[in-house]
Protein backbone atom coordinates (compact mmCIF):
# COMPACT_ATOMS: atom_id res chain seq x y z
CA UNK A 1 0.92 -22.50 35.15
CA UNK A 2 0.26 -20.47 31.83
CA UNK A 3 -1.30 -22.61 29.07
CA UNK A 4 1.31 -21.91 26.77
CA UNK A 5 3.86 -23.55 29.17
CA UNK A 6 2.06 -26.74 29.57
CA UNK A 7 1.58 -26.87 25.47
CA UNK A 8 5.11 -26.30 25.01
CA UNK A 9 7.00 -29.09 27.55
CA UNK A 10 4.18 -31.22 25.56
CA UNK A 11 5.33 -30.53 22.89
CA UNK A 12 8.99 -31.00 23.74
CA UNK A 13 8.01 -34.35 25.36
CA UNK A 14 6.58 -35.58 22.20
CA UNK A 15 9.63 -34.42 19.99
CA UNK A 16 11.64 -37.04 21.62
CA UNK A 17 9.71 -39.94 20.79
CA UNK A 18 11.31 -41.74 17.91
CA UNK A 19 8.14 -42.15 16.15
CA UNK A 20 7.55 -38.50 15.98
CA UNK A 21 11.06 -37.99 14.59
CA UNK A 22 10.64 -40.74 11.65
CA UNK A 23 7.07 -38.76 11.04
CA UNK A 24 8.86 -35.76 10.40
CA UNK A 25 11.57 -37.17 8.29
CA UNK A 26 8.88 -38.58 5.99
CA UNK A 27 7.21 -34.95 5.96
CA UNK A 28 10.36 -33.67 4.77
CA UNK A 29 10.74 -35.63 2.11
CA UNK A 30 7.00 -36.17 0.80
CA UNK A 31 5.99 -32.59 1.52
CA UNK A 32 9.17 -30.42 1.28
CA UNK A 33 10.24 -32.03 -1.75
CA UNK A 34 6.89 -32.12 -3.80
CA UNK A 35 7.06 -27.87 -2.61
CA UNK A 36 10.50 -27.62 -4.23
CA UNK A 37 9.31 -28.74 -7.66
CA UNK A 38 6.71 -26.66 -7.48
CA UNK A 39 8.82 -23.66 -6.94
CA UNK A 40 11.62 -24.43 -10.04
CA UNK A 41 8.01 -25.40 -12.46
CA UNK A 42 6.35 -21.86 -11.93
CA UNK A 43 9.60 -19.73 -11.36
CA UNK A 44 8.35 -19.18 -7.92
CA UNK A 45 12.41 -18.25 -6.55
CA UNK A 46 11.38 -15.48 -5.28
CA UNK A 47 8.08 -14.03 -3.42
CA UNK A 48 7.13 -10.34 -4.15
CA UNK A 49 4.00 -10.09 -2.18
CA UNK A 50 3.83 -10.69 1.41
CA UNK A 51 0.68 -11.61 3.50
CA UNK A 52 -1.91 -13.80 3.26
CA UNK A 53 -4.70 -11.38 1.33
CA UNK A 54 -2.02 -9.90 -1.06
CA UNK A 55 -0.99 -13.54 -2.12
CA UNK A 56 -5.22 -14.55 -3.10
CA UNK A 57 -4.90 -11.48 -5.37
């Protein structure tokens, strides 16, 4: 079996587990959130640029 496959039912397995869901609910609202602000404080709304060596100009 592919690598891929294995790392994806893992993953799939794991997203069950109610532990994993409250992990992401608290990376929603710590990390999401804090991003948010961010975004309204330097006008960010909309990004011009895209990839990763235009945006370290």
């Amino acid at each position: 079996m592919p690598y891929h496959l294995r790392t994806i039912r893992r993953n799939r397995k794991r997203a069950k587990i109610s532990y994993y869901k409250m992990i992401q609910k608290l990376k929603r609202v710590w990390c999401e959130g804090s991003f948010g602000t961010m975004k309204i404080k330097q006008n960010l709304y909309m990004t011009y640029k895209s990839g990763i060596q235009k945006t370290h100009e």
